[in-house]
C-alpha atoms as a PDB file:
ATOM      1  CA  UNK A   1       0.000   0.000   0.000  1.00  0.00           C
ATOM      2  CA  UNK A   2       1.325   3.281  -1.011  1.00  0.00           C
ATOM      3  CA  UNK A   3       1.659   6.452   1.589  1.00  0.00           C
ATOM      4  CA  UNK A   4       1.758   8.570  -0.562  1.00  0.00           C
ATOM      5  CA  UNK A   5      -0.651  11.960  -0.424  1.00  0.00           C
ATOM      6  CA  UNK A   6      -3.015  12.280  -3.720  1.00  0.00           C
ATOM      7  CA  UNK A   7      -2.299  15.578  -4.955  1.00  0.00           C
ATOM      8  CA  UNK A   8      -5.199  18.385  -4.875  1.00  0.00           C
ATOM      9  CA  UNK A   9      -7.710  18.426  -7.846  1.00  0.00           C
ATOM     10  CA  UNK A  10      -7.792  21.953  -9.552  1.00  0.00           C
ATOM     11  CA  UNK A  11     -11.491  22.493 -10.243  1.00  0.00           C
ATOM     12  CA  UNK A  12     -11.107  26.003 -11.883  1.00  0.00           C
ATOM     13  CA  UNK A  13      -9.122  29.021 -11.714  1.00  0.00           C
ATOM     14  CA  UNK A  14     -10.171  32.575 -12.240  1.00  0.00           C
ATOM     15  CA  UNK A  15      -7.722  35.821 -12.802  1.00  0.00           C
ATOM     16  CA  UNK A  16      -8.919  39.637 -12.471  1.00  0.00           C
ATOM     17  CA  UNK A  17      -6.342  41.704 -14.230  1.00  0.00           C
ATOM     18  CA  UNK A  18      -7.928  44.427 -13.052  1.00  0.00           C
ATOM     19  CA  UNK A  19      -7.035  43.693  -9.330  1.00  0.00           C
ATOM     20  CA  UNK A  20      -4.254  41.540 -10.019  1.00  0.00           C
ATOM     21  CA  UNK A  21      -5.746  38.973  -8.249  1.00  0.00           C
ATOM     22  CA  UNK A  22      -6.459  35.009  -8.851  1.00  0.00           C
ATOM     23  CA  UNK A  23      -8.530  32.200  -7.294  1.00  0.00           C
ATOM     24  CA  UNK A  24      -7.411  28.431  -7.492  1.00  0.00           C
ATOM     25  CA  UNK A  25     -10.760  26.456  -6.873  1.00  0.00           C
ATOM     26  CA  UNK A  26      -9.682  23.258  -4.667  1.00  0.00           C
ATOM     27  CA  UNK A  27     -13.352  22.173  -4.593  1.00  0.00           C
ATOM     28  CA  UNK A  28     -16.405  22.807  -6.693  1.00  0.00           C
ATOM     29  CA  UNK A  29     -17.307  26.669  -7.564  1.00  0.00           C
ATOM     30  CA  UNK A  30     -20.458  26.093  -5.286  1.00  0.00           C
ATOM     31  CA  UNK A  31     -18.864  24.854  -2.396  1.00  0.00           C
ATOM     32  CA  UNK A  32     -19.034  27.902   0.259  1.00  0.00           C
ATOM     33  CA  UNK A  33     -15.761  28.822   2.275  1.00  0.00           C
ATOM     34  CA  UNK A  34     -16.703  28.647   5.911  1.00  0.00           C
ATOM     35  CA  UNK A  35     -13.588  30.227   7.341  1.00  0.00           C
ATOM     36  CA  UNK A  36     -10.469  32.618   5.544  1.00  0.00           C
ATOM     37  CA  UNK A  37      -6.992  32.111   6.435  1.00  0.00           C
ATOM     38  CA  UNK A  38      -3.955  34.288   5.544  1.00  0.00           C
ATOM     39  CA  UNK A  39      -1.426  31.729   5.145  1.00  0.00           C
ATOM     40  CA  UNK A  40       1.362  34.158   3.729  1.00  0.00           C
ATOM     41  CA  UNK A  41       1.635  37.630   2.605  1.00  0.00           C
ATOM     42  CA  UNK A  42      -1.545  37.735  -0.315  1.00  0.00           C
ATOM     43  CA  UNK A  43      -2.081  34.520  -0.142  1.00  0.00           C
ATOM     44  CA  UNK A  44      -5.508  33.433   1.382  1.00  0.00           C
ATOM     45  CA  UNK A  45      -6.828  30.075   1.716  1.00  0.00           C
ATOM     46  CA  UNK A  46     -10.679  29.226   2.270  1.00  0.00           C
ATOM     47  CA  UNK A  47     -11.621  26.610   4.394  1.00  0.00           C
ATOM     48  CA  UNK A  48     -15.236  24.756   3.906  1.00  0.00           C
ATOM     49  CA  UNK A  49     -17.032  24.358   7.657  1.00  0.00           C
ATOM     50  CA  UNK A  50     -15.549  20.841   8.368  1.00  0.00           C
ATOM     51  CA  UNK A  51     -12.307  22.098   7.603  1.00  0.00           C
ATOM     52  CA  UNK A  52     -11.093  20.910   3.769  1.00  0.00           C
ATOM     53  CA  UNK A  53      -9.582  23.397   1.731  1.00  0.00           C
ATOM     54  CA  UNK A  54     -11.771  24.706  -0.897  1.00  0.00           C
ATOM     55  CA  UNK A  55      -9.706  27.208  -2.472  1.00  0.00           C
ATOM     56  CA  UNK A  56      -6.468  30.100  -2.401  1.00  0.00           C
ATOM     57  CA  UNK A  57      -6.565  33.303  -3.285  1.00  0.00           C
ATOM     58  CA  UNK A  58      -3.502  35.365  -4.471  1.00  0.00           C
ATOM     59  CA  UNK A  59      -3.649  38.851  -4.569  1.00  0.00           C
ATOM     60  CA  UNK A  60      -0.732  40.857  -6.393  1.00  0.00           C
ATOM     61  CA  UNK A  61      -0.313  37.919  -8.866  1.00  0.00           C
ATOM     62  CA  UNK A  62       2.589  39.659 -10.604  1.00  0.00           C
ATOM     63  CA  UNK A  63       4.596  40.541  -7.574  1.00  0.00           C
ATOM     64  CA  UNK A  64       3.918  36.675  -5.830  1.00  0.00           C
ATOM     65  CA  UNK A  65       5.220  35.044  -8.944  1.00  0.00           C
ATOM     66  CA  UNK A  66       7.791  37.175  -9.489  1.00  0.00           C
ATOM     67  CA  UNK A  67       8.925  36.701  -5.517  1.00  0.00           C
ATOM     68  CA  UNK A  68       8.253  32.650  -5.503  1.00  0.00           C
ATOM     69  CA  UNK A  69      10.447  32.165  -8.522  1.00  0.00           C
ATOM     70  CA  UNK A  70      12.877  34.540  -7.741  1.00  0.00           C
ATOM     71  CA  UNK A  71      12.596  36.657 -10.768  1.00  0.00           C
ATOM     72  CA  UNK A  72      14.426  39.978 -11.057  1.00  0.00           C
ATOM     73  CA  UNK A  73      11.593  42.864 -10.657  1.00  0.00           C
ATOM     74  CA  UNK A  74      11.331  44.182 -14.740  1.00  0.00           C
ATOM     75  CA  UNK A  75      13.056  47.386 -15.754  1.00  0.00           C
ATOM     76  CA  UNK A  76      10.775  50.446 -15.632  1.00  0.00           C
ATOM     77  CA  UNK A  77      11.085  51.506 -19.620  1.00  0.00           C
ATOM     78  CA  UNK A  78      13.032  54.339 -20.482  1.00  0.00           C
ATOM     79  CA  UNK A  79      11.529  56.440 -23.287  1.00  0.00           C
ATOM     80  CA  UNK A  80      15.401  57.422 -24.467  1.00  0.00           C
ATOM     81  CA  UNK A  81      16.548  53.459 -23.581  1.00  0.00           C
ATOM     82  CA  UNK A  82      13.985  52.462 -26.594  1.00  0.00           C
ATOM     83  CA  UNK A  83      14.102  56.015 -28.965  1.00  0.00           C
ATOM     84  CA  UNK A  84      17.708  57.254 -27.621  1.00  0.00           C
ATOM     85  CA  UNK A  85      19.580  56.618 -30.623  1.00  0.00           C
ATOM     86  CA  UNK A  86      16.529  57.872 -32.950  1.00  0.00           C
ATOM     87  CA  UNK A  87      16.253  61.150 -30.984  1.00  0.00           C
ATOM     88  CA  UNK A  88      20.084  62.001 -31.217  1.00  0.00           C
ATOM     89  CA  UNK A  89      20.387  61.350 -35.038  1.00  0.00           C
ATOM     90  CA  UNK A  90      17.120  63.997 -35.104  1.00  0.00           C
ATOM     91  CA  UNK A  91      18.073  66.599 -32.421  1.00  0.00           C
ATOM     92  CA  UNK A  92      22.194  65.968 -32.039  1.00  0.00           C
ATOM     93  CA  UNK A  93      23.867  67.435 -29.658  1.00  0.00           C
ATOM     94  CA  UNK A  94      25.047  70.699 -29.650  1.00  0.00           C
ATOM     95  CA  UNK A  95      28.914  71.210 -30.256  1.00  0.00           C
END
């Protein structure tokens, strides 16, 4: 006999861009979250009234993945990174 722990079933997941925010449905959309628990900075999990999981919620989707994978935070653009050499060949500098 195996010991080994089944892994969860995904049952849906929704994504506001808006908000930045996602859900990861552990049970079935209609199954109502009894209790809310943060278990890490964003990160909520919903807990049905006899205690199984029924879903996490992730808020600042772009900042948690970038943090859990260890991803450098993106480069805010530069106007003159992108158009720099364009805008010198146009308007040089004056001698």
């Amino acid at each position: 006999m195996s010991h080994r722990k089944e892994s969860p079933r995904i049952y849906g997941v929704s994504y506001d861009p808006e908000s930045d925010a996602a859900y990861i449905y552990l049970q079935p959309r209609e199954t109502k979250a009894h209790v809310t628990n943060e278990i890490d900075h964003g990160i909520n999990a919903d807990f049905d009234k006899d205690g199984a999981i029924v879903g996490l919620e992730i808020l600042w989707v772009r900042d948690q993945v970038q943090r859990y994978l260890k991803l450098p935070k993106p480069k805010e653009p530069n106007v003159l990174d992108a158009f720099g050499s364009k805008i010198r060949r146009v308007y040089p500098a004056p001698e």
